[in-house]
Structure formats: C-alpha cells, structure tokens
N, C-alpha and C. Protein backbone atom coordinates (compact mmCIF):
# COMPACT_ATOMS: atom_id res chain seq x y z
N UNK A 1 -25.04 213.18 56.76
CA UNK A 1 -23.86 213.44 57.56
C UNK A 1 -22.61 212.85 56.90
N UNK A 2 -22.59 211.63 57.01
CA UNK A 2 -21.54 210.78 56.23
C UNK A 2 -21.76 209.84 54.54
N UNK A 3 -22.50 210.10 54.57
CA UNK A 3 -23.46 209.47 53.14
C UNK A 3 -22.31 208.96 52.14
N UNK A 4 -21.07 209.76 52.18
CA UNK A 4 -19.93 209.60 50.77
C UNK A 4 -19.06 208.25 51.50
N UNK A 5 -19.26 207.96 52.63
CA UNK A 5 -18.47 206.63 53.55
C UNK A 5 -18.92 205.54 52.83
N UNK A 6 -20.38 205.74 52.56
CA UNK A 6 -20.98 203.79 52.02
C UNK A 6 -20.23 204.04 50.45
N UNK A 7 -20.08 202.65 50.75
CA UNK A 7 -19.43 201.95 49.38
C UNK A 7 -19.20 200.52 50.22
N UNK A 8 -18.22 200.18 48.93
CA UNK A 8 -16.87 199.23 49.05
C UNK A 8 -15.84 199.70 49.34
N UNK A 9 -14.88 199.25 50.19
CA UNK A 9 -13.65 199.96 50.91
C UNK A 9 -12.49 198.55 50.62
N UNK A 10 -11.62 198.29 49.98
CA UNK A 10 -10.74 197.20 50.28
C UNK A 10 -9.47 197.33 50.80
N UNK A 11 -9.11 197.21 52.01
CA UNK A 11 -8.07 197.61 52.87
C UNK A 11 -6.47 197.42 51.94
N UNK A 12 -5.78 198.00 52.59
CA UNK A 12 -4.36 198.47 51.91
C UNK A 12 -3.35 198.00 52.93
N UNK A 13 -3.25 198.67 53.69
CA UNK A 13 -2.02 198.46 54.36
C UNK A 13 -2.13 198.63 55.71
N UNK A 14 -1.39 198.57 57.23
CA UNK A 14 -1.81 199.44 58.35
C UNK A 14 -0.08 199.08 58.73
N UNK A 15 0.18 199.08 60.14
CA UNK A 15 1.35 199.68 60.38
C UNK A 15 1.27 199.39 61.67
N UNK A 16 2.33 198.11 61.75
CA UNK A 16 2.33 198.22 63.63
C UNK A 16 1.19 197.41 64.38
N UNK A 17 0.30 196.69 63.33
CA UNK A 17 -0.74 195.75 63.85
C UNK A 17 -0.73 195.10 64.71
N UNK A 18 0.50 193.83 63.61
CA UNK A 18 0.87 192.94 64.69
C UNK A 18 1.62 193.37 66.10
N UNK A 19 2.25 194.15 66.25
CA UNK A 19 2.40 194.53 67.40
C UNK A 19 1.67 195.19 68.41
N UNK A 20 0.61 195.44 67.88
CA UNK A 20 -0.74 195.82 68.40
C UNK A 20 -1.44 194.65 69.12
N UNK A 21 -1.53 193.72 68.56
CA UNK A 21 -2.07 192.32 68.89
C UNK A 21 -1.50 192.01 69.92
N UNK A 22 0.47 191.93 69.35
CA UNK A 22 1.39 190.99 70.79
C UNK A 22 0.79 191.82 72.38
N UNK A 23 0.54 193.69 72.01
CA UNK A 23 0.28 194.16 73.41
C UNK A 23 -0.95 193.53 73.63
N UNK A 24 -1.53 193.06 73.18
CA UNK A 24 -3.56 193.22 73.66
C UNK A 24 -3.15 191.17 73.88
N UNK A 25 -2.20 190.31 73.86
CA UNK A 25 -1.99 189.03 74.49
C UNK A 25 -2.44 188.29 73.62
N UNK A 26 -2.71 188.54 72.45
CA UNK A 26 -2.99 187.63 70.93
C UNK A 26 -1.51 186.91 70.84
N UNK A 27 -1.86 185.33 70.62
CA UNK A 27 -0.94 184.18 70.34
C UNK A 27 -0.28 184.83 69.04
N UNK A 28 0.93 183.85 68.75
CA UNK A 28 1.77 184.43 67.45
C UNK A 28 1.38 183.91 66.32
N UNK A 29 0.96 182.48 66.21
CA UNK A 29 -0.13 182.20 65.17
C UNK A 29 -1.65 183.33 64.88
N UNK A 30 -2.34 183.83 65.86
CA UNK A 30 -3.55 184.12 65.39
C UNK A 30 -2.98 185.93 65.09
N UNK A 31 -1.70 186.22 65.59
CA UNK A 31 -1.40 187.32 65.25
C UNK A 31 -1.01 187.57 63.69
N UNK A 32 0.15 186.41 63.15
CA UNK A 32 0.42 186.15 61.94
C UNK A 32 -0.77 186.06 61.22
N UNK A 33 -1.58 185.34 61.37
CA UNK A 33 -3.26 185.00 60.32
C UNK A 33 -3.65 186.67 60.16
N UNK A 34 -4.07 187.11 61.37
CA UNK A 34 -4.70 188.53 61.20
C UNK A 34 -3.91 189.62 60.40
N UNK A 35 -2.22 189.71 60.56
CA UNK A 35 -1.24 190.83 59.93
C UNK A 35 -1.56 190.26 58.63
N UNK A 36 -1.97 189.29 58.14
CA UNK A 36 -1.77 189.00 56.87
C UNK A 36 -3.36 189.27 56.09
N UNK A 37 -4.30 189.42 56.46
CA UNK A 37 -5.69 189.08 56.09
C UNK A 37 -5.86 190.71 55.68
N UNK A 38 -6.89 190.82 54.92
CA UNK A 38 -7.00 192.56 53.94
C UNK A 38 -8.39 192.38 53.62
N UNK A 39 -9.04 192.40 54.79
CA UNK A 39 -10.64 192.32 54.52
C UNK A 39 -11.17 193.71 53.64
N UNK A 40 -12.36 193.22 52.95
CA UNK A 40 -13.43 193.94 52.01
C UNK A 40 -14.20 194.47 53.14
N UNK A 41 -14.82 195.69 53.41
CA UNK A 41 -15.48 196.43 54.03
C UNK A 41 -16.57 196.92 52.97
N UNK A 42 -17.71 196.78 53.57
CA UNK A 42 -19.16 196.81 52.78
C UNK A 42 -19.56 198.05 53.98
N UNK A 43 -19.80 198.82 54.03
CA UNK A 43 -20.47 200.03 54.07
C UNK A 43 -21.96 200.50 53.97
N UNK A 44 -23.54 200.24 54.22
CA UNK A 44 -24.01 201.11 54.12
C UNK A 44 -24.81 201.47 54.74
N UNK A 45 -25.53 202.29 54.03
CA UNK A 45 -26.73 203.46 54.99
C UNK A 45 -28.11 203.52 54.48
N UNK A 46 -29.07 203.66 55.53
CA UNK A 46 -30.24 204.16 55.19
C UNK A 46 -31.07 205.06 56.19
N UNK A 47 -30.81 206.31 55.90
CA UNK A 47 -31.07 206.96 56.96
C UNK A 47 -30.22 207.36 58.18
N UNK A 48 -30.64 207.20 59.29
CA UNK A 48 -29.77 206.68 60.13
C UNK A 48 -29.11 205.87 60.46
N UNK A 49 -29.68 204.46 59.47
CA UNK A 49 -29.19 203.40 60.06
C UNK A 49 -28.25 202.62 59.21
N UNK A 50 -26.93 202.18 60.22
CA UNK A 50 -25.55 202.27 59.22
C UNK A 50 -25.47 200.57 59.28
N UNK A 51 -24.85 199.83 58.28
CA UNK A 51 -24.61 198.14 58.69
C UNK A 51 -23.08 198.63 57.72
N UNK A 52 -22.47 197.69 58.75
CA UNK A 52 -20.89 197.31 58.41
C UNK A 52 -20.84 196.07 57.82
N UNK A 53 -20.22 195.46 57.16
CA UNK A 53 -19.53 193.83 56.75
C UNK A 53 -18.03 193.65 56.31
N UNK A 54 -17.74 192.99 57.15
CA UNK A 54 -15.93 193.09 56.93
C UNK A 54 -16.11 191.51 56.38
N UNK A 55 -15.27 191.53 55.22
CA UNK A 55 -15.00 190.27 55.16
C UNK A 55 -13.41 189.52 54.71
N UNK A 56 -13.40 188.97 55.11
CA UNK A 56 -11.55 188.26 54.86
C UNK A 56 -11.58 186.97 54.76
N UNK A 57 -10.66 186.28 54.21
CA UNK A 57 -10.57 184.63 54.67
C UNK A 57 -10.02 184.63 56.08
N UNK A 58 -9.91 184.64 56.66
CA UNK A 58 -9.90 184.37 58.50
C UNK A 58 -11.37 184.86 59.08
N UNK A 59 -11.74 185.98 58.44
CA UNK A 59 -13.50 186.29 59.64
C UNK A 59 -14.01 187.12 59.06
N UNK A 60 -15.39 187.01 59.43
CA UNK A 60 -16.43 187.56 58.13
C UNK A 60 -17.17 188.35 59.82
N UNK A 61 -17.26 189.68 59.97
CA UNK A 61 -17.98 190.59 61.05
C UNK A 61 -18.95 191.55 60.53
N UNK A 62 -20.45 191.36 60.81
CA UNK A 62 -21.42 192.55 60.70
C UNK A 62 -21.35 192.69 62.12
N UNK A 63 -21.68 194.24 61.85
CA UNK A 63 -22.05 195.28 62.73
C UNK A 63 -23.01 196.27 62.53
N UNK A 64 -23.96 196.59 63.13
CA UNK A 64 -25.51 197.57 62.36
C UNK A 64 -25.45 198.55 63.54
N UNK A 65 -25.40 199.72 63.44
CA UNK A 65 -25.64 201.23 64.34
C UNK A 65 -26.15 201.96 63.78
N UNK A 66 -27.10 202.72 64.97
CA UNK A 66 -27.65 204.22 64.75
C UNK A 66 -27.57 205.04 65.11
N UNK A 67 -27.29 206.19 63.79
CA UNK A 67 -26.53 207.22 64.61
C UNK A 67 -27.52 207.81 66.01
N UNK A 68 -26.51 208.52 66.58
CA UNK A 68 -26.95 209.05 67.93
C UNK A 68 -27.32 207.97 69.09
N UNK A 69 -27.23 206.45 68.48
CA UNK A 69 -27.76 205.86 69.64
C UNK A 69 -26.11 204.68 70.23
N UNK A 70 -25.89 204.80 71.49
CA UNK A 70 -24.98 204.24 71.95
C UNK A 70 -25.49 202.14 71.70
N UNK A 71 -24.09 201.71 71.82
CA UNK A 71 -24.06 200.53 71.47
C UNK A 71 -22.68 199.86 71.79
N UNK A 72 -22.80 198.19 72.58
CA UNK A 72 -21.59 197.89 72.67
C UNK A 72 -21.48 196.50 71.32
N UNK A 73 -19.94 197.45 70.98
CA UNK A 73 -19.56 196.06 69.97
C UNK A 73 -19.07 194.88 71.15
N UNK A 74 -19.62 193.33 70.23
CA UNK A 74 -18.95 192.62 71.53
C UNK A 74 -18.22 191.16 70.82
N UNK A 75 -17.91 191.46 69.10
CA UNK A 75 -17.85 190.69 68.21
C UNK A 75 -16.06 190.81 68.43
C-alpha cells in the first residue's frame, strides 16, 4: 500500500507551529524548545505492521500500528 513511506525522513520546516501550541495551552518555554527541534523520523514496515521513531534532542516517540486495526496514540 504505502511501502515507498519507510525510510529516513529528516524534517524541514512547518509553519505556524508555535502558534499551534499557544492554541492547544503549551507554556512559552516548552513552545520555544518544540518550534525549534527537527526530529529524524525512522519509518518502517513489515507487512502490515508499521513502527514509527521520531527522534530530536527534546523527545525521542515510538509508535507501532496495524494497518486496518484502530488504535489510540496516548504519547
């Protein structure tokens, strides 16, 4: 389905973050740390089954899903 997604992904840019944060009640320190951080995204697959790894100097997040099956992120 998605097979060409796994890799390495290293983030670029986004737009409007931090102000994304101030709406969702994120402090102005942990907002500043996050606008600034450009985590490595690890990507892959086997089968159905997908594992994420974000990593940055502020926070390192796995996440593992399968397709078709519902799941709450709670990281």
């Amino acid at each position: 389905m998605c097979e060409n997604l796994a890799g390495v992904w290293d983030f670029e840019s986004s737009q409007n973050f931090e102000e994304y944060l101030k709406e969702m009640g994120i402090g102005l320190v942990s907002r500043k740390a996050a606008a600034s951080s450009k985590p490595t995204i690890y990507i892959t697959n086997n089968g159905r089954h997908w594992s994420f790894k974000m990593q940055s100097s502020l926070k390192n997040v796995e996440l593992e899903a399968t397709e078709d099956v519902e799941f709450n992120e709670s990281k």
